[in-house]
Protein backbone atom coordinates (compact mmCIF):
# COMPACT_ATOMS: atom_id res chain seq x y z
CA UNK A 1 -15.27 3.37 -1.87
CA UNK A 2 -12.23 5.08 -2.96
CA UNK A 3 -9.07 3.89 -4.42
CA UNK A 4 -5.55 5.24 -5.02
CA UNK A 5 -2.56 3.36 -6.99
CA UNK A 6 0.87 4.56 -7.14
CA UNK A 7 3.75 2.70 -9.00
CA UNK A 8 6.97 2.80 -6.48
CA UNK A 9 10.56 1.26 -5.87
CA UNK A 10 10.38 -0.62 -2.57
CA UNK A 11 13.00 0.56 -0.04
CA UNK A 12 15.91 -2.22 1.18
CA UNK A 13 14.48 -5.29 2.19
CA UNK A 14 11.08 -5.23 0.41
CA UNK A 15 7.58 -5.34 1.36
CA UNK A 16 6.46 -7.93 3.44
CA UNK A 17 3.07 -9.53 2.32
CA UNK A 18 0.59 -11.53 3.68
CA UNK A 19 0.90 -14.14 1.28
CA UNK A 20 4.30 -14.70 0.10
CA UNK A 21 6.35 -12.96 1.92
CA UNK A 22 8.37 -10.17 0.74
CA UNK A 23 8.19 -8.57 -2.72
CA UNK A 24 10.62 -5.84 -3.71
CA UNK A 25 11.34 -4.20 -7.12
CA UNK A 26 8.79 -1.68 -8.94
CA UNK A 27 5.40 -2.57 -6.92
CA UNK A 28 2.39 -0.79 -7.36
CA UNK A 29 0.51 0.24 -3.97
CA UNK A 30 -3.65 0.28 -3.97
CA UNK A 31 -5.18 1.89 -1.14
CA UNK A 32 -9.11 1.64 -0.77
CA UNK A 33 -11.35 3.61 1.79
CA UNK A 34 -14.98 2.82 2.21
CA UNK A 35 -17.04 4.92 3.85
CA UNK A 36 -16.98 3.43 6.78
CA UNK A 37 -13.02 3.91 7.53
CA UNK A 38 -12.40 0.48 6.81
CA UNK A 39 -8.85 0.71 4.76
CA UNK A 40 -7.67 -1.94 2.80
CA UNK A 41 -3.91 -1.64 1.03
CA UNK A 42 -2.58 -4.07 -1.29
CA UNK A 43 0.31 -4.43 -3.80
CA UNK A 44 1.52 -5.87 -6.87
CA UNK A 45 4.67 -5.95 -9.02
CA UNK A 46 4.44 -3.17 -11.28
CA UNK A 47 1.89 -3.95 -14.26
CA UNK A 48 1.25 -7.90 -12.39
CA UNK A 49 -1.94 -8.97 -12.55
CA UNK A 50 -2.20 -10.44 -8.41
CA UNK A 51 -2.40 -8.47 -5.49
CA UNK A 52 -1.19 -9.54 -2.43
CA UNK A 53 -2.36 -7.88 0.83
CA UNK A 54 0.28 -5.86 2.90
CA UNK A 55 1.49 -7.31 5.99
CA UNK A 56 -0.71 -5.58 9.37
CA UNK A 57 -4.37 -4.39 9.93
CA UNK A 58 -6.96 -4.42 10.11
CA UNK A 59 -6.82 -0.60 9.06
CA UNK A 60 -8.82 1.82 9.87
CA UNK A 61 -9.34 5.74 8.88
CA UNK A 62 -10.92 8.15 11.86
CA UNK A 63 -12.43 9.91 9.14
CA UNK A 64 -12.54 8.77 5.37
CA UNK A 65 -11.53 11.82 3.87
CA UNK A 66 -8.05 11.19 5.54
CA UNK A 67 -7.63 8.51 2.28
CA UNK A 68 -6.07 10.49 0.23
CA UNK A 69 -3.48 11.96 2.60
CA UNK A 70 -2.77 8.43 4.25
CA UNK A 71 -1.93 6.91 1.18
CA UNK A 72 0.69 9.55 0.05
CA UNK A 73 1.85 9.00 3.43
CA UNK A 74 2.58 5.22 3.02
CA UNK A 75 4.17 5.91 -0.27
CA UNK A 76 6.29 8.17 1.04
CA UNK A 77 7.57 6.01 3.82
CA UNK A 78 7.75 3.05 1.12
CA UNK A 79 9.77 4.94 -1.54
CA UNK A 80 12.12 6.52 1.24
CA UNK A 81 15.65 6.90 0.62
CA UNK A 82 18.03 4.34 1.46
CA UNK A 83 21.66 5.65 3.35
């Protein structure tokens, strides 16, 4: 399996969460790929010890070397600018 973390700001309105609900502030995204294309992502507060699992899924890459490139993509879209 492969992982990926990157700290971010969460855009307006948050993240919405699995467990409680939305988080926003400085979260910290995981991605993790196994070999099989199953994707899990998760996030945290920045430097939090729980994870909560992001709202959606199952996920699922076509091809597990798409990982890296599907995480930056999610960040991206997280951390976009707000009008």
């Amino acid at each position: 399996m492969s992982d990926r973390y990157t700290v971010f700001t969460a855009p307006r309105g948050g993240v919405m969460t699995r467990e409680v609900g939305v988080i926003t502030g400085e979260l910290e995204l995981h991605t993790g790929a196994a070999e099989d294309g199953t994707l899990t992502m998760r996030i945290r507060y920045a430097g939090a010890a729980e994870w909560y699992t992001v709202d959606g899924g199952p996920y699922r890459l076509h091809d597990p070397r798409d990982h890296e490139v599907l995480h930056e993509i999610v960040v991206n879209l997280l951390h976009r600018p707000q009008p």
